[in-house]
C-alpha atoms as a PDB file:
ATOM      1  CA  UNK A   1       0.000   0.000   0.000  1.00  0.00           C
ATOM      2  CA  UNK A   2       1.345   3.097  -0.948  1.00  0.00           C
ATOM      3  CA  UNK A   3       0.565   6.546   0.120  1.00  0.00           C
ATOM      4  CA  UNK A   4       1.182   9.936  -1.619  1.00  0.00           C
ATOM      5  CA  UNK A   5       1.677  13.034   0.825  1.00  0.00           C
ATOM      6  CA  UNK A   6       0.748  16.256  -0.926  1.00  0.00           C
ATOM      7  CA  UNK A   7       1.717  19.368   0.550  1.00  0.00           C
ATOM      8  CA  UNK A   8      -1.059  21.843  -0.008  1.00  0.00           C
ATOM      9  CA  UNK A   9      -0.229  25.637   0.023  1.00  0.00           C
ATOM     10  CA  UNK A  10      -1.890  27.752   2.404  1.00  0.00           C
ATOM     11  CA  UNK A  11      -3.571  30.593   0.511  1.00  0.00           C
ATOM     12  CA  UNK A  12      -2.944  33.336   2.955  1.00  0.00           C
ATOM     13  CA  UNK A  13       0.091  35.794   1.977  1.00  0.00           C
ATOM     14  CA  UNK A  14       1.829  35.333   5.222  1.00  0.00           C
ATOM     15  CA  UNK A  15       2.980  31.447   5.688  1.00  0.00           C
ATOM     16  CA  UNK A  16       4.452  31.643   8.786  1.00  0.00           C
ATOM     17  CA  UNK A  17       1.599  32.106  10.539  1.00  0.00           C
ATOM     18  CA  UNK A  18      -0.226  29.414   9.570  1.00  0.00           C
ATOM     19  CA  UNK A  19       0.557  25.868   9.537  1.00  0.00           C
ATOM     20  CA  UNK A  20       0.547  23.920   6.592  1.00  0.00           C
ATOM     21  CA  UNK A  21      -2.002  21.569   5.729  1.00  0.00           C
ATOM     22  CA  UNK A  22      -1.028  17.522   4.725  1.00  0.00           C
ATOM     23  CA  UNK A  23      -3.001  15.319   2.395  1.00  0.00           C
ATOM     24  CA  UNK A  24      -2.379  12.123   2.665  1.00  0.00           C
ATOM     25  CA  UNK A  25      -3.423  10.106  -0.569  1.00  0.00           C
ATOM     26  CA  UNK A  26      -2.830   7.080  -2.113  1.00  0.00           C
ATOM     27  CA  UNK A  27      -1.313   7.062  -5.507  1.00  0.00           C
ATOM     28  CA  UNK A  28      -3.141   7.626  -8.370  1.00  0.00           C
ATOM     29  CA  UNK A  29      -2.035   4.391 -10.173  1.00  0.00           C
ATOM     30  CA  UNK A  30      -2.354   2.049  -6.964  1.00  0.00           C
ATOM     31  CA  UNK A  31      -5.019  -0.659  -6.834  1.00  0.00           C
ATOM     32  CA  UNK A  32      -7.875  -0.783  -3.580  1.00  0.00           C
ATOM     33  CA  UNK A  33      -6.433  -4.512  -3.039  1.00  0.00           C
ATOM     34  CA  UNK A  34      -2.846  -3.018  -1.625  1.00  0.00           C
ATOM     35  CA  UNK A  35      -4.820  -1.495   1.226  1.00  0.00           C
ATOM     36  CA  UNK A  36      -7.187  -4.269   1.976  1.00  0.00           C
ATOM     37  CA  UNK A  37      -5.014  -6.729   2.024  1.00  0.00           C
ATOM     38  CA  UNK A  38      -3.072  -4.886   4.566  1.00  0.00           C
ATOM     39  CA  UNK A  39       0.358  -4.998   3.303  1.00  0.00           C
ATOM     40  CA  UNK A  40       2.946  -2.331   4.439  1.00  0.00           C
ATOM     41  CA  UNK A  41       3.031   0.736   3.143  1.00  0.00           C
ATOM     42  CA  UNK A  42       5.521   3.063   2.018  1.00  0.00           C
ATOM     43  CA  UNK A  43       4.972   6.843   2.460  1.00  0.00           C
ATOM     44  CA  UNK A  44       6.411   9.102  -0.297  1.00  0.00           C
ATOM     45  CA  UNK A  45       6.173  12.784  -1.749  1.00  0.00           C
ATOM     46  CA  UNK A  46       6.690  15.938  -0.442  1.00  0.00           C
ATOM     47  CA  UNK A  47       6.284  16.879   3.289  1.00  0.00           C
ATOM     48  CA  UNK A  48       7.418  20.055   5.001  1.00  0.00           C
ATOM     49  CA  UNK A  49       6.445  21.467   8.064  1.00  0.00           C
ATOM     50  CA  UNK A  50       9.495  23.836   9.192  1.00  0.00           C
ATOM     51  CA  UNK A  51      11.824  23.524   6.222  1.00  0.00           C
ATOM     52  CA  UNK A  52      15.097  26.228   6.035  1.00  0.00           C
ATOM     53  CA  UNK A  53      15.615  26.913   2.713  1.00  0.00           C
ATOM     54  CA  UNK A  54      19.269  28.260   3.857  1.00  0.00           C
ATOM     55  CA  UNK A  55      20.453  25.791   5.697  1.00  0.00           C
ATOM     56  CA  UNK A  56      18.860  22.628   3.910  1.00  0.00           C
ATOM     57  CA  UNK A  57      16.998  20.943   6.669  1.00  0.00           C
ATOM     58  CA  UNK A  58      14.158  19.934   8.451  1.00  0.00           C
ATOM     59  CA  UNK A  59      12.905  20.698  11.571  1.00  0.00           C
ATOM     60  CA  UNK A  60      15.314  24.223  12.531  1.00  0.00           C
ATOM     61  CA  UNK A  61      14.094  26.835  14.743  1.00  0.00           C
ATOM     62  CA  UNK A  62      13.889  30.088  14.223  1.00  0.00           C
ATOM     63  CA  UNK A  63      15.558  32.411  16.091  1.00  0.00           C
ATOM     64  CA  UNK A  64      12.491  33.622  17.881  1.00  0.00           C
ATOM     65  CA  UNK A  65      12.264  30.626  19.393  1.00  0.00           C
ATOM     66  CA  UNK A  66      15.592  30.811  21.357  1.00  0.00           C
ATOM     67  CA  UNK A  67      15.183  33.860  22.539  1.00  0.00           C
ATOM     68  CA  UNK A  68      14.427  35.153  25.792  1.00  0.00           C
ATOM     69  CA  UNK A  69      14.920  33.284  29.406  1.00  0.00           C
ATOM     70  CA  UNK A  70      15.017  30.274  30.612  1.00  0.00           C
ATOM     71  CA  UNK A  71      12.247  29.373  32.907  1.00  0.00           C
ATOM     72  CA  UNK A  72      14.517  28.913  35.609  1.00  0.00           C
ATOM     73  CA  UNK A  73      15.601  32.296  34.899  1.00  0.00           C
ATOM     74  CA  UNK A  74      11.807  33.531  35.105  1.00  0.00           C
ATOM     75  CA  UNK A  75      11.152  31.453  38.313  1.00  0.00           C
ATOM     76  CA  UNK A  76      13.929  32.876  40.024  1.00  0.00           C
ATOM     77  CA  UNK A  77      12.775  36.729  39.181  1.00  0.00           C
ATOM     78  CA  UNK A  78       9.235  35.833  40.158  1.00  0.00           C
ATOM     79  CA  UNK A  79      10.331  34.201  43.485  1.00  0.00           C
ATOM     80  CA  UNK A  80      13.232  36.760  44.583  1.00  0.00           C
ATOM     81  CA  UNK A  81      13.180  39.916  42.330  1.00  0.00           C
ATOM     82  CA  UNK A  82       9.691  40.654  42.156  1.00  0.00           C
ATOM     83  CA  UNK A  83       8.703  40.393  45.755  1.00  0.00           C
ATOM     84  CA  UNK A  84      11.763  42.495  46.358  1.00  0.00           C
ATOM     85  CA  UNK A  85      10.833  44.859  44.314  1.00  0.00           C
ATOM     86  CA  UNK A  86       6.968  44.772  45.697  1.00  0.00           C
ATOM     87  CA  UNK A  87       8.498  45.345  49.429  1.00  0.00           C
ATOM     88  CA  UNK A  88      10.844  48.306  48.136  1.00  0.00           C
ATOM     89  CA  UNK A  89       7.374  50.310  46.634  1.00  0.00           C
ATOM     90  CA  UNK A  90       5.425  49.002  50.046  1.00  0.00           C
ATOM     91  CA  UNK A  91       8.306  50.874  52.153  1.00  0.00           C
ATOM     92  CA  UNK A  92       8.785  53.562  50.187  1.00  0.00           C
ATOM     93  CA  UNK A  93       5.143  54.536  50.994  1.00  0.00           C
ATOM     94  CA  UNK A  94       5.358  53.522  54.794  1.00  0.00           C
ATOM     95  CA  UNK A  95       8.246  56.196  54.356  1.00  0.00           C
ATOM     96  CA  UNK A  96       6.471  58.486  53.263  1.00  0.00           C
ATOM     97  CA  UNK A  97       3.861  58.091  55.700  1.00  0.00           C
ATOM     98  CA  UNK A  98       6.212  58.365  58.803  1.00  0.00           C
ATOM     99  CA  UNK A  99       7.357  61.585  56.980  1.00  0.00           C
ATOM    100  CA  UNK A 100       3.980  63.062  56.638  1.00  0.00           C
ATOM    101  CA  UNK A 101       3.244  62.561  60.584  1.00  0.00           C
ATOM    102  CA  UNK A 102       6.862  63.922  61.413  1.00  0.00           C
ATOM    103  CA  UNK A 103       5.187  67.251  59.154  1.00  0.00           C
ATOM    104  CA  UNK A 104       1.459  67.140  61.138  1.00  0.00           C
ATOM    105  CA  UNK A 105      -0.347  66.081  58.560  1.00  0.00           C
ATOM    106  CA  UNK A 106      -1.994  63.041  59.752  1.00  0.00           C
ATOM    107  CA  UNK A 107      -4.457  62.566  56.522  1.00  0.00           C
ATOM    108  CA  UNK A 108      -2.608  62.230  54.452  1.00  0.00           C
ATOM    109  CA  UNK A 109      -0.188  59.714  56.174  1.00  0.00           C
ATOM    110  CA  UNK A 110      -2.838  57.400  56.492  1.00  0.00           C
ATOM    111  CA  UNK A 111      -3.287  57.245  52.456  1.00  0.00           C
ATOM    112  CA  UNK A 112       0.135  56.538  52.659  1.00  0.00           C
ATOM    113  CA  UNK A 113      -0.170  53.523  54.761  1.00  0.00           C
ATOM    114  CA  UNK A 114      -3.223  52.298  53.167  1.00  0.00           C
ATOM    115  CA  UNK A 115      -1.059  52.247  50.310  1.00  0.00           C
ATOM    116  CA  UNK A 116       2.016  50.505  51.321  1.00  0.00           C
ATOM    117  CA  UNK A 117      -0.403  47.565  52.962  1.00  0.00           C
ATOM    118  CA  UNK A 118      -2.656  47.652  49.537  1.00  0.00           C
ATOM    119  CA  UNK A 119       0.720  47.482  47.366  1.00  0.00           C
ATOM    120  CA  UNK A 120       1.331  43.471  48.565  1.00  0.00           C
ATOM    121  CA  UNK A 121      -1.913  42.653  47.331  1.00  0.00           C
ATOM    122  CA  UNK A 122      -2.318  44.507  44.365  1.00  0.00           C
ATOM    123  CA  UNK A 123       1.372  43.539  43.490  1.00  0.00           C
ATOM    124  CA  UNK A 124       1.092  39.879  43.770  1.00  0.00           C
ATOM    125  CA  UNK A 125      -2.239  39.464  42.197  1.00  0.00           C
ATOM    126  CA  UNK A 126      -0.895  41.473  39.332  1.00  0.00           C
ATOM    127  CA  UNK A 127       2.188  39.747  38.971  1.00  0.00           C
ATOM    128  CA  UNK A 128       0.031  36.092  38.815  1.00  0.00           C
ATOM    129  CA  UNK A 129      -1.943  37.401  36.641  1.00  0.00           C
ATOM    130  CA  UNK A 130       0.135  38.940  34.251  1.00  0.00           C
ATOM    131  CA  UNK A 131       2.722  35.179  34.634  1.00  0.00           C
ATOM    132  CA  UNK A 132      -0.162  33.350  33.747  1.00  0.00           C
ATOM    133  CA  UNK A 133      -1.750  35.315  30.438  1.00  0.00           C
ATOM    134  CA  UNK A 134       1.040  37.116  29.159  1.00  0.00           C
ATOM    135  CA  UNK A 135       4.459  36.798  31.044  1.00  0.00           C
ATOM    136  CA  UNK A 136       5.977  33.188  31.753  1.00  0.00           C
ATOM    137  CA  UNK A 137       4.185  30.565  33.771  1.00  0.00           C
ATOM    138  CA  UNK A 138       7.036  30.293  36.166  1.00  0.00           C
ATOM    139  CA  UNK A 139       7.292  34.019  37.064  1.00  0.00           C
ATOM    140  CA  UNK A 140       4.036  33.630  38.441  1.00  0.00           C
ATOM    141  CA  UNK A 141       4.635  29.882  40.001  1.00  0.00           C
ATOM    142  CA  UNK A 142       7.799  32.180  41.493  1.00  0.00           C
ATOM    143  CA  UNK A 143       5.799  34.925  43.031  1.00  0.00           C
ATOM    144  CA  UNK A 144       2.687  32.215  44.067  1.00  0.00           C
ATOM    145  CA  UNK A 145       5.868  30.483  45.936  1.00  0.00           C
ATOM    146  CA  UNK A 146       7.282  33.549  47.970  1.00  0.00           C
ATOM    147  CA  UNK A 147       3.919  34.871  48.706  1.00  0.00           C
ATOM    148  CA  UNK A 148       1.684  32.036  49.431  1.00  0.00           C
ATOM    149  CA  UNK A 149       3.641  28.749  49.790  1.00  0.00           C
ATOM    150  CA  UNK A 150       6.623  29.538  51.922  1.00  0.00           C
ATOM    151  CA  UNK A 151       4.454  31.243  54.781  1.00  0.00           C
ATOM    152  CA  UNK A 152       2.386  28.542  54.562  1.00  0.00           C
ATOM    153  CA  UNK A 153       4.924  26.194  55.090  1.00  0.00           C
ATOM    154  CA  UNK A 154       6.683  28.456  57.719  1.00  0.00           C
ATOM    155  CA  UNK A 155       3.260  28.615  60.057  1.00  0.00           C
ATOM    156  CA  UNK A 156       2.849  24.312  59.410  1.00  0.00           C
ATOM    157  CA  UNK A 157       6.762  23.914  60.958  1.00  0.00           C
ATOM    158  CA  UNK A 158       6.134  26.429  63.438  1.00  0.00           C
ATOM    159  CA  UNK A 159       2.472  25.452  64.603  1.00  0.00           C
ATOM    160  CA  UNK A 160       4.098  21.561  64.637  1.00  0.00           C
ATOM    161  CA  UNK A 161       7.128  22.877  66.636  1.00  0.00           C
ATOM    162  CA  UNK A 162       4.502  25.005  69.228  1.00  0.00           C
ATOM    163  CA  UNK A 163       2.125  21.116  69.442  1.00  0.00           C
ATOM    164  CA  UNK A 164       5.207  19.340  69.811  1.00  0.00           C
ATOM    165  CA  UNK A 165       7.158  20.995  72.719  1.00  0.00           C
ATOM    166  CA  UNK A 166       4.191  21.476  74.713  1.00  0.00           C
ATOM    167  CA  UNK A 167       3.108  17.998  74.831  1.00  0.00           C
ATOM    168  CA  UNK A 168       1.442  16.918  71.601  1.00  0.00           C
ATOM    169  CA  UNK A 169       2.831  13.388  70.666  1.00  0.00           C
ATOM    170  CA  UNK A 170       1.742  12.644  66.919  1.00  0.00           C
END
């Protein structure tokens, strides 16, 4: 049984962003008893999917595809970076707030607090968000870790530690 792959063109101008589609038909001269008989087939003709005309070969990737950085790279930003850079704007605006009681102006220092505690929040929820839709998964698995797994894990060790030195046998 033989089969003939024909590579049909896409029609829009721009091929690169759509994939190409594969037609997979047996030749014109073969006979139905090849396939029902259910010998094995040999596939030939034409079949590109990522073909560099410069270099020759199948399968190369572009060099959009290497760029940028690793997810490591991104986990590590999202788990130490970007909460570091989330505390820096929080006390920044607790600064600001001890210098606006220092002046007697006590309104306005507690719109700077209310800011510096809202900042955490805002800043984490934002950063997930962002990781997950547009940025990197792992930037936002990074920031998820620092902000929600490690104090969870830190209260667990501690609460176990409390149980277990006053009397609480597991």
């Amino acid at each position: 049984m033989r089969f003939t792959m024909v590579d049909s063109e896409p029609e829009a101008t721009n091929e690169d962003d759509r994939p190409r589609s594969i037609e997979i038909t047996p030749p014109k001269d073969s006979d139905s008893s090849d396939s029902e008989a259910g010998g094995m087939g040999v596939l030939s003709g034409d079949f590109v999917s990522n073909w560099d005309e410069e270099a020759g070969v199948l399968g190369v990737t572009s060099p959009e595809e290497n760029t940028g950085l690793s997810n490591g790279a991104w986990f590590f930003i999202g788990m130490i970076l970007a909460p570091a850079a989330i505390w820096i704007v929080s006390m920044l605006f607790f600064f600001l707030g001890d210098l606006t009681y220092q002046a007697g102006i006590p309104a306005i220092e507690e719109g700077f607090y209310i800011i510096g505690m809202l900042v955490w929040p805002v800043g984490v929820i934002g950063c997930s968000v962002w990781g997950f839709t547009r940025g990197n998964k792992n930037f936002a698995y990074g920031v998820l870790v620092t902000t929600v797994a490690a104090p969870i894990a830190c209260f667990t060790v501690i609460a176990l530690f409390v149980a277990i030195t006053f009397g609480w046998n597991p």
